[in-house]
Protein backbone atom coordinates (compact mmCIF):
# COMPACT_ATOMS: atom_id res chain seq x y z
CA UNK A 1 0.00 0.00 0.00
CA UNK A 2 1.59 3.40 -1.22
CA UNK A 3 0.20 6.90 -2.46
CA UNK A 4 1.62 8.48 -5.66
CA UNK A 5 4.21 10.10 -3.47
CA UNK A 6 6.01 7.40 -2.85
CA UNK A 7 6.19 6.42 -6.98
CA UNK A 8 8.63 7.54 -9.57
CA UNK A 9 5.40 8.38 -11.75
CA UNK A 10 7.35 10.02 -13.96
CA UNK A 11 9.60 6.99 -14.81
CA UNK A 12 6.36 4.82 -14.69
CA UNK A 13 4.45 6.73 -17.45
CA UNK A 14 7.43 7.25 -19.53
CA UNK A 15 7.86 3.16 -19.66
CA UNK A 16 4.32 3.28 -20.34
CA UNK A 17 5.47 5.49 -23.26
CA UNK A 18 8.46 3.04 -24.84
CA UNK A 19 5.52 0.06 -24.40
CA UNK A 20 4.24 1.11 -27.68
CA UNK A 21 6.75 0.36 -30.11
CA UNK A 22 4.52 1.67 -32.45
CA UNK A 23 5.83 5.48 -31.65
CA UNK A 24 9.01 4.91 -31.78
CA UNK A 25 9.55 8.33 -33.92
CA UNK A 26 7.89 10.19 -31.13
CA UNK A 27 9.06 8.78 -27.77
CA UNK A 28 11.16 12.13 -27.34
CA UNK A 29 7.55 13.73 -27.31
CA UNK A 30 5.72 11.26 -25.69
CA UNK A 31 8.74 11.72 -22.42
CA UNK A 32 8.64 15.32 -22.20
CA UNK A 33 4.99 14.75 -21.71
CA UNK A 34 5.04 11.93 -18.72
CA UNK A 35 7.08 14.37 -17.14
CA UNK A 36 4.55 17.12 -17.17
CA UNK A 37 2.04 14.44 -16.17
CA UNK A 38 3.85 13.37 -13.54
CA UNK A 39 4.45 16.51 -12.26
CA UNK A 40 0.89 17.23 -12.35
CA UNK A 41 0.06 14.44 -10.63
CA UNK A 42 2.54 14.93 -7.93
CA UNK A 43 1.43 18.33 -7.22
CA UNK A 44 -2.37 16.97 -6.61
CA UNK A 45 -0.92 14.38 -4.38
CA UNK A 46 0.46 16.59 -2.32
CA UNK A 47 -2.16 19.11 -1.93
CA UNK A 48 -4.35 15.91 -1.13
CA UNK A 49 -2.05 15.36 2.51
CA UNK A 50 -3.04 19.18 2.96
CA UNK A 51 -6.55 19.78 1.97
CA UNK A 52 -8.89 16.86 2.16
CA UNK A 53 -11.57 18.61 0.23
CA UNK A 54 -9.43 18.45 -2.60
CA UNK A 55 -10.30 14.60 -3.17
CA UNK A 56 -13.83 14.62 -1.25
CA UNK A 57 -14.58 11.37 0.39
CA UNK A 58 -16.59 10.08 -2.48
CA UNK A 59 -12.61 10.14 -4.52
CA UNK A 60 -12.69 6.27 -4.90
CA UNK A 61 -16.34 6.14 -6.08
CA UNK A 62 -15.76 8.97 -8.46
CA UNK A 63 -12.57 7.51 -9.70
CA UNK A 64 -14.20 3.64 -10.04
CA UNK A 65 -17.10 5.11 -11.98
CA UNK A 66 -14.92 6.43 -14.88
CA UNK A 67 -15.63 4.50 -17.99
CA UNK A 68 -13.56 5.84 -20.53
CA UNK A 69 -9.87 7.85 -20.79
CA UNK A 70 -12.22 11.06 -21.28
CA UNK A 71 -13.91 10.44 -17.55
CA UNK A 72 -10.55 10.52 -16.18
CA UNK A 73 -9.54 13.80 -18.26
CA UNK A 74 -12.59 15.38 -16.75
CA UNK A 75 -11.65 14.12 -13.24
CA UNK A 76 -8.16 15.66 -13.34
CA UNK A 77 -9.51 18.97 -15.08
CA UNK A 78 -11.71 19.44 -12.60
CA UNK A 79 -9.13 18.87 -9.83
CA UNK A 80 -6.57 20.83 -11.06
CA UNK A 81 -8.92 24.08 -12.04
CA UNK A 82 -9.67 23.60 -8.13
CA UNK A 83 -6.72 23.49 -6.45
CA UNK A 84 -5.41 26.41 -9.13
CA UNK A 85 -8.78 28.37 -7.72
CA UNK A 86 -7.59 27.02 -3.68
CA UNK A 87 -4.16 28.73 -4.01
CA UNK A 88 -5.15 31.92 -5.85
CA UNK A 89 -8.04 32.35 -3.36
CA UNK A 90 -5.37 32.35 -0.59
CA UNK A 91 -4.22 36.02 -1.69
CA UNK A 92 -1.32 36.61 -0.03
CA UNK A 93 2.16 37.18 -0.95
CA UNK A 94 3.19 33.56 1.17
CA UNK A 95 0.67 32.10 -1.44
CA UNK A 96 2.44 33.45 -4.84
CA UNK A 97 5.01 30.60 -5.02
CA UNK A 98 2.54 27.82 -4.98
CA UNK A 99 0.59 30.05 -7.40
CA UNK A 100 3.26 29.99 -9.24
CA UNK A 101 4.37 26.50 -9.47
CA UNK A 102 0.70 25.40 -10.46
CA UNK A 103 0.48 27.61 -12.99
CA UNK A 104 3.97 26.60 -14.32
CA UNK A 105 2.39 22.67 -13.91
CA UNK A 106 -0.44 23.66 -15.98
CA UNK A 107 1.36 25.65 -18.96
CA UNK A 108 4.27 22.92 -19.14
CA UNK A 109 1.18 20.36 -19.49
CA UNK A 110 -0.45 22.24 -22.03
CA UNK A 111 2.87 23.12 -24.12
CA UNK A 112 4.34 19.72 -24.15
CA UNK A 113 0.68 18.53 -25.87
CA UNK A 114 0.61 21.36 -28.17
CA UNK A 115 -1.60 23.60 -26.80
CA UNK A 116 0.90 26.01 -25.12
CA UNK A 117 -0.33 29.03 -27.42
CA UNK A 118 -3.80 28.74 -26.01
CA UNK A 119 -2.92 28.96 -22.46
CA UNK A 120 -0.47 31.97 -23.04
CA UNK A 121 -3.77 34.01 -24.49
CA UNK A 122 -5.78 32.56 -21.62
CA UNK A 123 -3.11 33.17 -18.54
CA UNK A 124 -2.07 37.04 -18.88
CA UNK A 125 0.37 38.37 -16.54
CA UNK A 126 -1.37 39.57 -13.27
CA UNK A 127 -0.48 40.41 -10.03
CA UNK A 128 0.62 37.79 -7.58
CA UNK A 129 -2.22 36.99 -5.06
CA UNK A 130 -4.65 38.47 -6.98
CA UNK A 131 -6.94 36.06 -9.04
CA UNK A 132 -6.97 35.86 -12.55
CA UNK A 133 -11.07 36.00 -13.28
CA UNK A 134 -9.84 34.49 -17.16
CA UNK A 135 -8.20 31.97 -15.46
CA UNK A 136 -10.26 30.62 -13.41
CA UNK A 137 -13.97 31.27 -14.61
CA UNK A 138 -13.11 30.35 -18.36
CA UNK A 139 -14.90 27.73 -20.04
CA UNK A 140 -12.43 28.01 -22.60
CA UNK A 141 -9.92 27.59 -20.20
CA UNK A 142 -10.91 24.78 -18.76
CA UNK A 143 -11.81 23.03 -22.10
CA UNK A 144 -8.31 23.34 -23.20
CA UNK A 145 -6.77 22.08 -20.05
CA UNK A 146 -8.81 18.92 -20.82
CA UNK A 147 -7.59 18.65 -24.23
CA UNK A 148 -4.43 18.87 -23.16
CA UNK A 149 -5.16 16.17 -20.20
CA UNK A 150 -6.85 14.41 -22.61
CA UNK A 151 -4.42 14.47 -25.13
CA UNK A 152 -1.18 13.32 -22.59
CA UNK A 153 -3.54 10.06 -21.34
CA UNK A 154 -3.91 8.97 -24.84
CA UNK A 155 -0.11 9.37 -25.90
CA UNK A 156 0.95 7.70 -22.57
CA UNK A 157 -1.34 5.31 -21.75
CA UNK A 158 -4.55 4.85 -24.38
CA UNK A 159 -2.59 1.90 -26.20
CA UNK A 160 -1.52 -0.11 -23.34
CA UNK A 161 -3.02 -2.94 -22.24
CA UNK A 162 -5.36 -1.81 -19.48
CA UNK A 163 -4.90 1.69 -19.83
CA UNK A 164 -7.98 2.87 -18.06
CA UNK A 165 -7.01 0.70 -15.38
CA UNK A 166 -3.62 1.86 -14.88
CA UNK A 167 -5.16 5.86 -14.83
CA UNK A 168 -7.83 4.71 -12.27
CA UNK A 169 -5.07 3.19 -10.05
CA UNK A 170 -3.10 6.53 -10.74
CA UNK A 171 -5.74 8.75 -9.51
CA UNK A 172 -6.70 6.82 -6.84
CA UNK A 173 -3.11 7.03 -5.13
CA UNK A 174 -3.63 10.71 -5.12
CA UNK A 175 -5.12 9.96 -1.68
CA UNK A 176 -2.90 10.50 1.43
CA UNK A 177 -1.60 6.88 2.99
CA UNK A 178 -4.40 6.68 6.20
CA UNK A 179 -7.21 7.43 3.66
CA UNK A 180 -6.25 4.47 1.16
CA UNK A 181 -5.75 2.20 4.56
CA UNK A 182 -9.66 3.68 5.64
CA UNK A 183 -10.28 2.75 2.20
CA UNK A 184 -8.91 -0.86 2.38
CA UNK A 185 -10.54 -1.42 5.58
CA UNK A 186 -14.58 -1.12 4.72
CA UNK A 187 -13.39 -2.14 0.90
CA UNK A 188 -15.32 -5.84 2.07
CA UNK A 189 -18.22 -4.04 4.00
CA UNK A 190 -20.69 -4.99 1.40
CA UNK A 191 -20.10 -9.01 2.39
CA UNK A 192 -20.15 -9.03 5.97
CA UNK A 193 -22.82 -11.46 6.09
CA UNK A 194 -20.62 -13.50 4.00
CA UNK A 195 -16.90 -12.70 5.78
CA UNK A 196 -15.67 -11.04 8.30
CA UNK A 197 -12.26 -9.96 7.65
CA UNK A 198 -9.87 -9.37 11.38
CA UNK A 199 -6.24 -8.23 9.07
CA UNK A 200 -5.15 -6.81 6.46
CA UNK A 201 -1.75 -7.07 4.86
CA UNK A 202 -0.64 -3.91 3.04
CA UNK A 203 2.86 -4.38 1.40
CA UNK A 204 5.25 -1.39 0.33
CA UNK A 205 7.05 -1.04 -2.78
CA UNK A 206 10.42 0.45 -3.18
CA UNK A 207 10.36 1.34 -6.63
CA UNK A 208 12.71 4.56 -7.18
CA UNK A 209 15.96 2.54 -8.30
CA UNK A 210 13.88 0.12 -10.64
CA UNK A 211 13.09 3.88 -12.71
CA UNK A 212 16.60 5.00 -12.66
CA UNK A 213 17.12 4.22 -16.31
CA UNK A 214 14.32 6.25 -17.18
CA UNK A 215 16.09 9.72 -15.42
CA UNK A 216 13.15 10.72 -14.53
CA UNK A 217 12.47 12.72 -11.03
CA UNK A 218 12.70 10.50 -8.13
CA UNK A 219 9.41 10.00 -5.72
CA UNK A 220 8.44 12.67 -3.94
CA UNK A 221 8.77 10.63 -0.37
CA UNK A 222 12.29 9.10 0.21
CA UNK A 223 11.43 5.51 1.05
CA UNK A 224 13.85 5.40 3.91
CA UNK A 225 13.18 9.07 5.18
CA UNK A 226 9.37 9.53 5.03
CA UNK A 227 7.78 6.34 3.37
CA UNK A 228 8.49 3.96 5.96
CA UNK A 229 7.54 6.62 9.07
CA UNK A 230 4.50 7.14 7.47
CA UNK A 231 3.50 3.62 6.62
CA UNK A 232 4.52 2.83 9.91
CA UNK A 233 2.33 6.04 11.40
CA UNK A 234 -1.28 4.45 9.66
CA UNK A 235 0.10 0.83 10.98
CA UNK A 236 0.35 2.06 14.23
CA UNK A 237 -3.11 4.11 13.77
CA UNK A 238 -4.92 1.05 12.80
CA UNK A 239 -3.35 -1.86 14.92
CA UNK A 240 -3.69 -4.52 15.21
CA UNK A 241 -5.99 -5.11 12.11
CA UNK A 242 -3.06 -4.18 9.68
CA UNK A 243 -0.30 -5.93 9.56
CA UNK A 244 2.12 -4.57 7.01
CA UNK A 245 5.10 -5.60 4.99
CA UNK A 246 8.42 -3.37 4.24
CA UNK A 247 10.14 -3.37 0.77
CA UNK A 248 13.61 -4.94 -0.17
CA UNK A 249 15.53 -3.36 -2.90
CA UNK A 250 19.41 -5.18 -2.93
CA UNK A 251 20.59 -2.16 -4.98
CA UNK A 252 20.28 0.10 -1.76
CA UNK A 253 23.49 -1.10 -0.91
CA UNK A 254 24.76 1.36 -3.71
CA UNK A 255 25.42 4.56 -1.89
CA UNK A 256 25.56 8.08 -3.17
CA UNK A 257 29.21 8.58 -3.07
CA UNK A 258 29.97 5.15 -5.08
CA UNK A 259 30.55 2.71 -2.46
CA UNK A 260 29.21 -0.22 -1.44
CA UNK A 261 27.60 -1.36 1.69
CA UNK A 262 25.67 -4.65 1.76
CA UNK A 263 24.81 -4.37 5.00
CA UNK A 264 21.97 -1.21 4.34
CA UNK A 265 19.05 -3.24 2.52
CA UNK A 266 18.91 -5.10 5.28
CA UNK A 267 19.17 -1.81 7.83
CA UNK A 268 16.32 -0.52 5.85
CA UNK A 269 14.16 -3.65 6.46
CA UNK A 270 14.80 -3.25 10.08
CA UNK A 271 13.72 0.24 10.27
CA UNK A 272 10.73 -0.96 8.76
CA UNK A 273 9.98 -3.78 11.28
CA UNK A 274 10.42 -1.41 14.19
CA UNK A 275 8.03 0.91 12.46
CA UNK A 276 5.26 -1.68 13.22
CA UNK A 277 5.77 -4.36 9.66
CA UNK A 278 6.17 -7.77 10.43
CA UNK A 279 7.07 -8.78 7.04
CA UNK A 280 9.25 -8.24 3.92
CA UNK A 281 7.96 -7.96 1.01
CA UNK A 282 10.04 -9.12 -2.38
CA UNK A 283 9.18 -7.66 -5.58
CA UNK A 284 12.17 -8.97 -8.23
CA UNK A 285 10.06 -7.08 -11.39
CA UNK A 286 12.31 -4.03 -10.19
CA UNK A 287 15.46 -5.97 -11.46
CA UNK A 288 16.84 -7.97 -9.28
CA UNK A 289 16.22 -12.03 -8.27
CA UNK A 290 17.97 -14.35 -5.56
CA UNK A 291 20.36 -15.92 -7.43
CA UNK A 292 21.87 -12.58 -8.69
CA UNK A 293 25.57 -13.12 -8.25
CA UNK A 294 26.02 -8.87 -7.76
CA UNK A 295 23.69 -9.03 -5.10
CA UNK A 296 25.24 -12.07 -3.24
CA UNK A 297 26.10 -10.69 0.34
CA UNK A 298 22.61 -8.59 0.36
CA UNK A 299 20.83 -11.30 0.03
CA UNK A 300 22.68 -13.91 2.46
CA UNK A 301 22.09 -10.89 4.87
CA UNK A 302 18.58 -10.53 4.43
CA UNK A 303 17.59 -14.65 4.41
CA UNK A 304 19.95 -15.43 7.58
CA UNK A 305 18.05 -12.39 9.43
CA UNK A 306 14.04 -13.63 8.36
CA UNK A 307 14.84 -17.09 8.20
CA UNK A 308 16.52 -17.06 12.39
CA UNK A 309 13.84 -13.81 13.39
CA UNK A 310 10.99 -15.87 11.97
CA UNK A 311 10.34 -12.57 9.49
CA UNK A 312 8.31 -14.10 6.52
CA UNK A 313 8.81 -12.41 3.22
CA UNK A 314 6.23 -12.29 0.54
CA UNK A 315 7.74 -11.85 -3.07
CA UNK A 316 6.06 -11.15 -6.59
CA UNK A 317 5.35 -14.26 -8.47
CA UNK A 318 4.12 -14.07 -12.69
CA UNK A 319 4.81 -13.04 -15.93
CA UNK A 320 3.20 -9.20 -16.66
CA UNK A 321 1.99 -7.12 -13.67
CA UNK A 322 3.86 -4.20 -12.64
CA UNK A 323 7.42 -4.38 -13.98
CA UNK A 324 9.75 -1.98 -14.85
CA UNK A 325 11.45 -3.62 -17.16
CA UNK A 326 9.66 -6.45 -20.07
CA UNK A 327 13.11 -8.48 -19.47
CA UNK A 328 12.83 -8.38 -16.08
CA UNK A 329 9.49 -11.00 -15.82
CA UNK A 330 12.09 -13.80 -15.92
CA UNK A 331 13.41 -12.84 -12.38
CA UNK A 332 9.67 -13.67 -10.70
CA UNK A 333 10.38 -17.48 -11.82
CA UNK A 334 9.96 -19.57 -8.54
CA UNK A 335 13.04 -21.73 -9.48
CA UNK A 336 15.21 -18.91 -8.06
CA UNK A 337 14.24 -19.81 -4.82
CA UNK A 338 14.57 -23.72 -4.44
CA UNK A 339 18.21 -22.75 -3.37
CA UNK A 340 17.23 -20.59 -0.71
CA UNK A 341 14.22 -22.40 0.41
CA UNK A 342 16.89 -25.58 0.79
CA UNK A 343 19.98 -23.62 2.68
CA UNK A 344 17.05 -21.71 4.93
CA UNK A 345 15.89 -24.21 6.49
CA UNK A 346 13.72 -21.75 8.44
CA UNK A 347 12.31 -19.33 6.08
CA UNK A 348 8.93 -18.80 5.00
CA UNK A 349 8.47 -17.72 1.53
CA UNK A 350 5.07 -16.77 -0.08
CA UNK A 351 4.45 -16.61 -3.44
CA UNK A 352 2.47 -13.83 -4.43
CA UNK A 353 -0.29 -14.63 -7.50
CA UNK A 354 1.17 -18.35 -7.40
CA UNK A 355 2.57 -18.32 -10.99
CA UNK A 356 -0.65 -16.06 -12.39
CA UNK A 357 -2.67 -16.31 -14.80
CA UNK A 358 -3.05 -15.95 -18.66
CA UNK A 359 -0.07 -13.38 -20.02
CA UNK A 360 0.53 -12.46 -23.50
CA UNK A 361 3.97 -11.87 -24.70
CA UNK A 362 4.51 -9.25 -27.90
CA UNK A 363 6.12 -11.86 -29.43
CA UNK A 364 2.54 -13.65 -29.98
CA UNK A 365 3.39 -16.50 -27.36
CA UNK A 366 0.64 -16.70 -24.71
CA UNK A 367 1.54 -18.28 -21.52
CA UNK A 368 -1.76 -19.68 -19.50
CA UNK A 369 -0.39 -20.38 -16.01
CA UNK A 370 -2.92 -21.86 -14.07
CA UNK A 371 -5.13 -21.74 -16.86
CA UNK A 372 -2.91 -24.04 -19.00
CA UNK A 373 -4.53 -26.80 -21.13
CA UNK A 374 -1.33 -27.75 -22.31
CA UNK A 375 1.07 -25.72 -21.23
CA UNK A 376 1.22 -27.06 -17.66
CA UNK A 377 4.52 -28.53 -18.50
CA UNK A 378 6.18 -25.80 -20.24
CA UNK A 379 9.05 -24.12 -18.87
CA UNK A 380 7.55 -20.42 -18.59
CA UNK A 381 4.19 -22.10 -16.54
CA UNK A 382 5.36 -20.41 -13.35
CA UNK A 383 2.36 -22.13 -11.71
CA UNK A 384 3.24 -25.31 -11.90
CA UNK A 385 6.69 -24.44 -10.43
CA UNK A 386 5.40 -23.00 -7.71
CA UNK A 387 3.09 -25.87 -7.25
CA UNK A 388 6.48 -27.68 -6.81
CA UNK A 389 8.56 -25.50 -4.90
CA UNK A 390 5.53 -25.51 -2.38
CA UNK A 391 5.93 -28.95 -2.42
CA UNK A 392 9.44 -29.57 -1.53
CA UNK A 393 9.96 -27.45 0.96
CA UNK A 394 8.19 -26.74 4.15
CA UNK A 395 8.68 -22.61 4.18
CA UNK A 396 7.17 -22.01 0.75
CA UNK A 397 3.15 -20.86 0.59
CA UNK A 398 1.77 -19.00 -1.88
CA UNK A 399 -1.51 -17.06 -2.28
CA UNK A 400 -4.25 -16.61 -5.38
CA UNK A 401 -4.07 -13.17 -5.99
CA UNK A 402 -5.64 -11.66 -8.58
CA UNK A 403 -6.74 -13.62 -11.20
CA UNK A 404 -8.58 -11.23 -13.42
CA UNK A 405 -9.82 -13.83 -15.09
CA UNK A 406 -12.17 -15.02 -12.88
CA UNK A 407 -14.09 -11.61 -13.40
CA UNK A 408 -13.19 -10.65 -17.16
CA UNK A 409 -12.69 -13.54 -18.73
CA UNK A 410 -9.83 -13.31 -21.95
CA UNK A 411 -10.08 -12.38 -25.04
CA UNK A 412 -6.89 -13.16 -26.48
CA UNK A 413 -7.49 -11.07 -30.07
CA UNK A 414 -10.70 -10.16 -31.44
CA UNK A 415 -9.55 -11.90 -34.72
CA UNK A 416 -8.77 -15.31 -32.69
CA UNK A 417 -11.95 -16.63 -31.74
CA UNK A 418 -10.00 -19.83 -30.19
CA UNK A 419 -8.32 -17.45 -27.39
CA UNK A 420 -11.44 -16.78 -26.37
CA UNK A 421 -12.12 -17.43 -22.52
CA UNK A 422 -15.94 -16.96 -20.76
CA UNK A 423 -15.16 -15.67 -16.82
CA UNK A 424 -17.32 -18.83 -16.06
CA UNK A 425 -15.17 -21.02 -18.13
CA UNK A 426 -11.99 -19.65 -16.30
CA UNK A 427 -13.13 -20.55 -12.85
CA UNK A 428 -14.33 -24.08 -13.81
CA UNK A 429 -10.86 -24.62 -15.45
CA UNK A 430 -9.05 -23.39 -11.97
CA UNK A 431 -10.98 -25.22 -10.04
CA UNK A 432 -10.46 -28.35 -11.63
CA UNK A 433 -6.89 -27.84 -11.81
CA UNK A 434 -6.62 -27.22 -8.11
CA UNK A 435 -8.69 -30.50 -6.95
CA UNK A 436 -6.83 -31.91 -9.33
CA UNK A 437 -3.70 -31.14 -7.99
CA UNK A 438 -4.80 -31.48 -4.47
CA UNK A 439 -6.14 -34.93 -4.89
CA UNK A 440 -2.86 -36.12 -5.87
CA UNK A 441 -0.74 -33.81 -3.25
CA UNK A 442 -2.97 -33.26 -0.11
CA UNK A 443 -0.48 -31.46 1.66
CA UNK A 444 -0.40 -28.57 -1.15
CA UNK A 445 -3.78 -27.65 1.14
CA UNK A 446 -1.58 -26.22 3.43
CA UNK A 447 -0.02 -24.19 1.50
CA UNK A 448 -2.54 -21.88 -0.35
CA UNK A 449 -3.86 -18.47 0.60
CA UNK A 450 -6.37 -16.37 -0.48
CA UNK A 451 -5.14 -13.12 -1.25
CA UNK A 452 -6.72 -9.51 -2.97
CA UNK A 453 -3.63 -8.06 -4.19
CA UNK A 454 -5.54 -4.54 -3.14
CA UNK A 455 -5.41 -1.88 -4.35
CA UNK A 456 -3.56 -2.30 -7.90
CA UNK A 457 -5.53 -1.91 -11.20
CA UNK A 458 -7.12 -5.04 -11.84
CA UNK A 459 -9.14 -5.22 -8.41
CA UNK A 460 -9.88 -1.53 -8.66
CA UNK A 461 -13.74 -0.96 -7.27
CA UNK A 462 -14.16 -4.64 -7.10
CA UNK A 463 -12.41 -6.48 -4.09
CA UNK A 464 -15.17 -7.86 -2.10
CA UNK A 465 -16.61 -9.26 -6.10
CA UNK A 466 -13.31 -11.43 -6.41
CA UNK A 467 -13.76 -12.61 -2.16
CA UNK A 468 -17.64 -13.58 -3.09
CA UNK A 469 -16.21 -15.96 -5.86
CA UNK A 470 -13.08 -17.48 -4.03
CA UNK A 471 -15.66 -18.09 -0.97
CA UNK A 472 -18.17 -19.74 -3.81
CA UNK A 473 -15.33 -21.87 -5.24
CA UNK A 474 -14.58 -23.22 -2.02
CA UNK A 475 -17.77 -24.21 -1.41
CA UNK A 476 -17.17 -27.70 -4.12
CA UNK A 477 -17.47 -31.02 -2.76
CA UNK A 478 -13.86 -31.20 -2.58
CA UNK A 479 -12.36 -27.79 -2.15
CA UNK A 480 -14.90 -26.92 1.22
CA UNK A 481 -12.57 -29.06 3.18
CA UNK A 482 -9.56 -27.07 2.61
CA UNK A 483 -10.94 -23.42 2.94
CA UNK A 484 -10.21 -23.26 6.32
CA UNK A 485 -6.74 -23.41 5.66
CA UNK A 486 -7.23 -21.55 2.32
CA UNK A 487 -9.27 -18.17 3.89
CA UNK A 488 -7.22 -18.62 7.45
CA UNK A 489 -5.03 -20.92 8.46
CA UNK A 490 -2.27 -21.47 6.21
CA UNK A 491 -1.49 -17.33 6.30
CA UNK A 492 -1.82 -17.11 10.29
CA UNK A 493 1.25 -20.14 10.21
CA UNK A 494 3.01 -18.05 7.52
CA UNK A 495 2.33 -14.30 9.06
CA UNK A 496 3.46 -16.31 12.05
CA UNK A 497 -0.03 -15.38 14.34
CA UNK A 498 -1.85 -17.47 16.36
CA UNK A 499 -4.60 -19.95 14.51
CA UNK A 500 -7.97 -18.94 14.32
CA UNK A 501 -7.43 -15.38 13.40
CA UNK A 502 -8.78 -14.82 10.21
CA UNK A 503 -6.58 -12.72 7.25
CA UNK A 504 -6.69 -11.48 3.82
């Protein structure tokens, strides 16, 4: 769980950029752009910790309602034509440098898409602190600011896979930490008579050195200097019912001046647990994996310290997601952990989405994970090797979060009839895979989780929906007697809490 803050958005969105290889003439364009997007969005984010009328509590309805890359244009019109209105309305000289700097965030926007000349007419020199009526009572105004809003969500993001998903999750990290964590915490309200839900388990990201390539600005909050203190501020608020995870990043060993430390990932992970986490969470789509030679002593550090503090670490598990890097799925491959999982006698090891789902490489190659009809043997069916690592050793668990399918279905290409899969369809293949699976290996019923993987894109607005069918599917004549273990017990052994307490 992190707010925009703590993102490099701008190396984000211009990734998001180079994912279309189609532009390839205009990626200079499509850069300058993420940054002014990015710096947009930072701006908003931070007047969000200041003013909480910015956002309004109804900010995660609003943003879940959007249906199209035009509803989230208007959204961020109308936010920043408010906040420009909060700081002129201020009107005092104290004020003029925020003035300023929005008005500098708007222009840059609307220059970098083209419509720089407009805004120049529109935004005539006037007198610090004093409003500009054009400014801020102009239709015209505000219809080219959404043009040019419009405009930079369509370069960046309106051929990617999911792009209205990604700019939903965008906006709704606008909102300050505690509010997401209020957020998460009546997200299953709707299905109390269903579930009652005693923890949560919000995990960090440490993202800023996974974006480096991209030279883009780092995140506004330092992980080490305010991330973590306020992460571990809303833990502390809402104890005990969240119990959060702190990010590992090996490359943190790489200091400043040039030298090395391997000793200071690990550091960082103990701030983190005495800021209230009891976990670490593992994310190798930023770049890195366990069996990376360079990163040798950082992670014998970090594995000797969970594996003989009982610390259980939670790490990113399938092809796609949120990577920095398309060459960088590889590292997520459960293989690279047999090693540890057989020298660490003592560590517990979850693995988060369990291999995934369906995934569609550029190349044309589809892998199916646990949706394989053939492919269960193939090398890139992380699924299966998870199903085996969780197998072999007694540490490793891993948890079904979020299979999109389950609630979209897939439509491989609207030309390919074949790749066709009904939502329906998806969850009868799963579920016959798993009994499958569990009729041969019983003990693999220890070792499964449910998970939401809340907040990120594909559960946006719909978390208690994907609960309602896990709870269904464990309902089967065979899978009802392991969904004790499944909704509760297997994560209070691997969180390390006392059985009986339920999780997500």
């Amino acid at each position: 769980m992190f707010s925009a803050l703590c993102l490099p958005i701008e190396g984000i969105l211009r990734e998001f950029a180079d994912e279309d290889d189609g532009y390839c003439i205009l990626k200079p364009v499509k850069r300058r752009i993420a940054r002014s997007l990015a710096a947009s969005l930072n701006l908003l984010a931070q007047s969000a910790q200041q003013w909480v009328g910015l956002l309004g509590d109804d900010w995660p309805k609003r943003v879940n309602a959007t249906q199209s890359l035009d509803d989230i244009a208007d959204l961020l019109t109308d936010l920043l034509v408010r906040e420009s209105k909060r700081r002129r309305a201020a009107a005092t000289k104290l004020a003029a440098d925020a003035d300023n700097e929005i008005t500098e965030v708007i222009g840059d926007l609307m220059d970098m898409t083209g419509h720089g000349k407009a805004f120049s007419g529109l935004c005539a020199a006037h007198i610090p602190g004093e409003p500009d009526v054009r400014l801020l009572k102009g239709k015209l105004f505000t219809e080219t600011l959404k043009l040019a809003v419009r405009e930079a969500l369509e370069r960046l993001i309106g051929k990617i896979e999911n792009g209205l998903r990604q700019a939903r999750f965008l906006l709704l990290l606008l909102m300050p930490e505690e509010r997401i964590a209020r957020a998460l915490l009546c997200a299953y309200d709707d299905i109390k008579d269903l579930a009652t839900v005693e923890h949560f388990v919000p995990l960090m990201m440490d993202m800023e050195l996974a974006y480096e390539r991209y030279h883009g600005a780092p995140p506004v909050f330092d992980f080490v200097e305010k991330q973590i203190p306020v992460m571990g501020e809303v833990l502390k608020k809402y104890s005990p019912r969240l119990l959060g995870f702190v990010a590992f990043d090996p490359r943190r060993s790489r200091l400043p001046d040039g030298t090395v430390d391997p000793s200071r990932p690990l550091e960082i992970v103990r701030q983190g647990l005495a800021a209230g986490n009891v976990g670490v969470k593992y994310y190798p789509s930023m770049g890195y994996h366990p069996e990376m030679p360079e990163f040798q002593r950082e992670h014998k550090a970090l594995f000797s310290f969970c594996a003989a503090e009982h610390v259980p670490i939670l790490t990113h598990c399938q092809w796609g997601a949120f990577k920095a890097s398309n060459t960088w799925d590889a590292n997520t491959d459960p293989y690279h952990w047999r090693n540890v999982l057989q020298e660490y006698k003592d560590l517990r090891v979850c693995f988060g989405h369990a291999g995934g789902g369906i995934y569609e490489f550029k190349e044309g190659e589809t892998v199916w994970g646990w949706f394989s009809p053939k492919q269960w043997g193939s090398p890139n069916c992380f699924a299966r090797k998870v199903v085996e690592v969780c197998s072999e050793y007694d540490g490793a668990y891993c948890d079904f979060s979020i299979f999109s399918e389950f609630m979209d279905g897939y439509d491989h290409r609207p030309d390919r009839k074949a790749g066709r899969l009904a939502a329906e369809e998806a969850m009868g293949m799963f579920r016959d895979r798993l009994e499958g699976l569990l009729r041969k290996m019983p003990t693999l019923g220890k070792k499964i989780m449910y998970g939401s993987d809340w907040h990120m894109p594909s559960m946006l607005g719909r978390p208690s929906q994907y609960l309602r069918i896990m709870l269904d599917m464990f309902r089967s004549d065979e899978l009802k007697t392991h969904a004790d273990d499944f909704f509760h017990d297997n994560a209070t052994r691997f969180l390390g809490l006392p059985l009986g307490v339920e999780t997500d």
